[in-house]
Protein backbone atom coordinates (compact mmCIF):
# COMPACT_ATOMS: atom_id res chain seq x y z
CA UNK A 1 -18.45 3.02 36.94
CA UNK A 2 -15.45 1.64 38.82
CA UNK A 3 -11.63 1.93 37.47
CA UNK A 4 -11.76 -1.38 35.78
CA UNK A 5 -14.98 -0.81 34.00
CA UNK A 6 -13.47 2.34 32.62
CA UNK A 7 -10.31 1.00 31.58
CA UNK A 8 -12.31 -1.38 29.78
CA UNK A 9 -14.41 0.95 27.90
CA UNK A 10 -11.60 2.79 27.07
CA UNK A 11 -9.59 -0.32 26.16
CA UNK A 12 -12.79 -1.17 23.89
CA UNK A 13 -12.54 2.54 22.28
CA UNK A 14 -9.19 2.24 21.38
CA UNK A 15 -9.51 -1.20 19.59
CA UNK A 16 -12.59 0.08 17.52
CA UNK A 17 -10.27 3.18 16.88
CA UNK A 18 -7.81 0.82 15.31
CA UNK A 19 -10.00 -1.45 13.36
CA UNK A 20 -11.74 1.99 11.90
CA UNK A 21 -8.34 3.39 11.26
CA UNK A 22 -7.37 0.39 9.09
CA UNK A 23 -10.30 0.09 7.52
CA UNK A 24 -10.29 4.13 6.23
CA UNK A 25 -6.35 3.08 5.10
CA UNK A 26 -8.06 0.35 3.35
CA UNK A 27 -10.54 2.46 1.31
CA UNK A 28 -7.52 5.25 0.78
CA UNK A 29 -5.13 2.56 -0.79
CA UNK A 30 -7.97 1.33 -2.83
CA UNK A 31 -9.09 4.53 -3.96
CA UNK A 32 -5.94 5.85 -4.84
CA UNK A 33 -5.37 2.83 -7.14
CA UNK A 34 -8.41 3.52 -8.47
CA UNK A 35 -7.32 6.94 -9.41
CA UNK A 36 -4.06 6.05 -11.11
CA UNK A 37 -5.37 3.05 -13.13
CA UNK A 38 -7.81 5.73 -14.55
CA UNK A 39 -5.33 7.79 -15.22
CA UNK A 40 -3.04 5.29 -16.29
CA UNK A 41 0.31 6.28 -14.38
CA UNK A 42 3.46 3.66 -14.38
CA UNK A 43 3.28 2.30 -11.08
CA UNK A 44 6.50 1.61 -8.99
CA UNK A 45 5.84 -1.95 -9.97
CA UNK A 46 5.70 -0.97 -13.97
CA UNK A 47 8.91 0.58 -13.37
CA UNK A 48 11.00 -1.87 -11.76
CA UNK A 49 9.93 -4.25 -14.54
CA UNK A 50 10.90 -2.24 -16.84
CA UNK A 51 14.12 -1.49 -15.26
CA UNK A 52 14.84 -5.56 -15.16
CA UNK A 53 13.82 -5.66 -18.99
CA UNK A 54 16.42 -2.67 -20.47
CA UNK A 55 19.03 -3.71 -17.61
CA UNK A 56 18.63 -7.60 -19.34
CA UNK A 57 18.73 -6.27 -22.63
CA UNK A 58 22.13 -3.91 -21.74
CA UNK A 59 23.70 -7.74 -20.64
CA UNK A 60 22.35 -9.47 -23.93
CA UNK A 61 23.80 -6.11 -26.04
CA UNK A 62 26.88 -6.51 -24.33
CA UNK A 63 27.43 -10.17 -24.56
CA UNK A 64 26.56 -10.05 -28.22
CA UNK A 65 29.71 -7.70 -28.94
């Protein structure tokens, strides 16, 4: 195999690496959501909404006095 042909395998290795990589992230993310829907934890998302709907209801409080 000459010094080319290697590279290339090896360049083919590491892309296949990669796409494996981000497809095991993939399947992490998804089962971790999976796991904290069942469980029914506040995501950040749940959070800052909430936030946004007590800091809006502070203003209205305020405004009304």
């Amino acid at each position: 195999m000459s010094l080319d042909e290697s590279k290339e395998v090896i360049d083919q290795w590491k892309q296949q690496t990669e796409a494996r990589k981000a497809e095991v992230q993939r399947l992490v993310r998804e089962q971790i959501k999976q796991v904290i829907d069942k469980l029914d934890l506040a995501t950040k998302e749940d959070v800052r909404q909430l936030e946004e709907r007590i800091r809006r209801l502070e203003e209205k409080e305020q405004s009304g006095q």
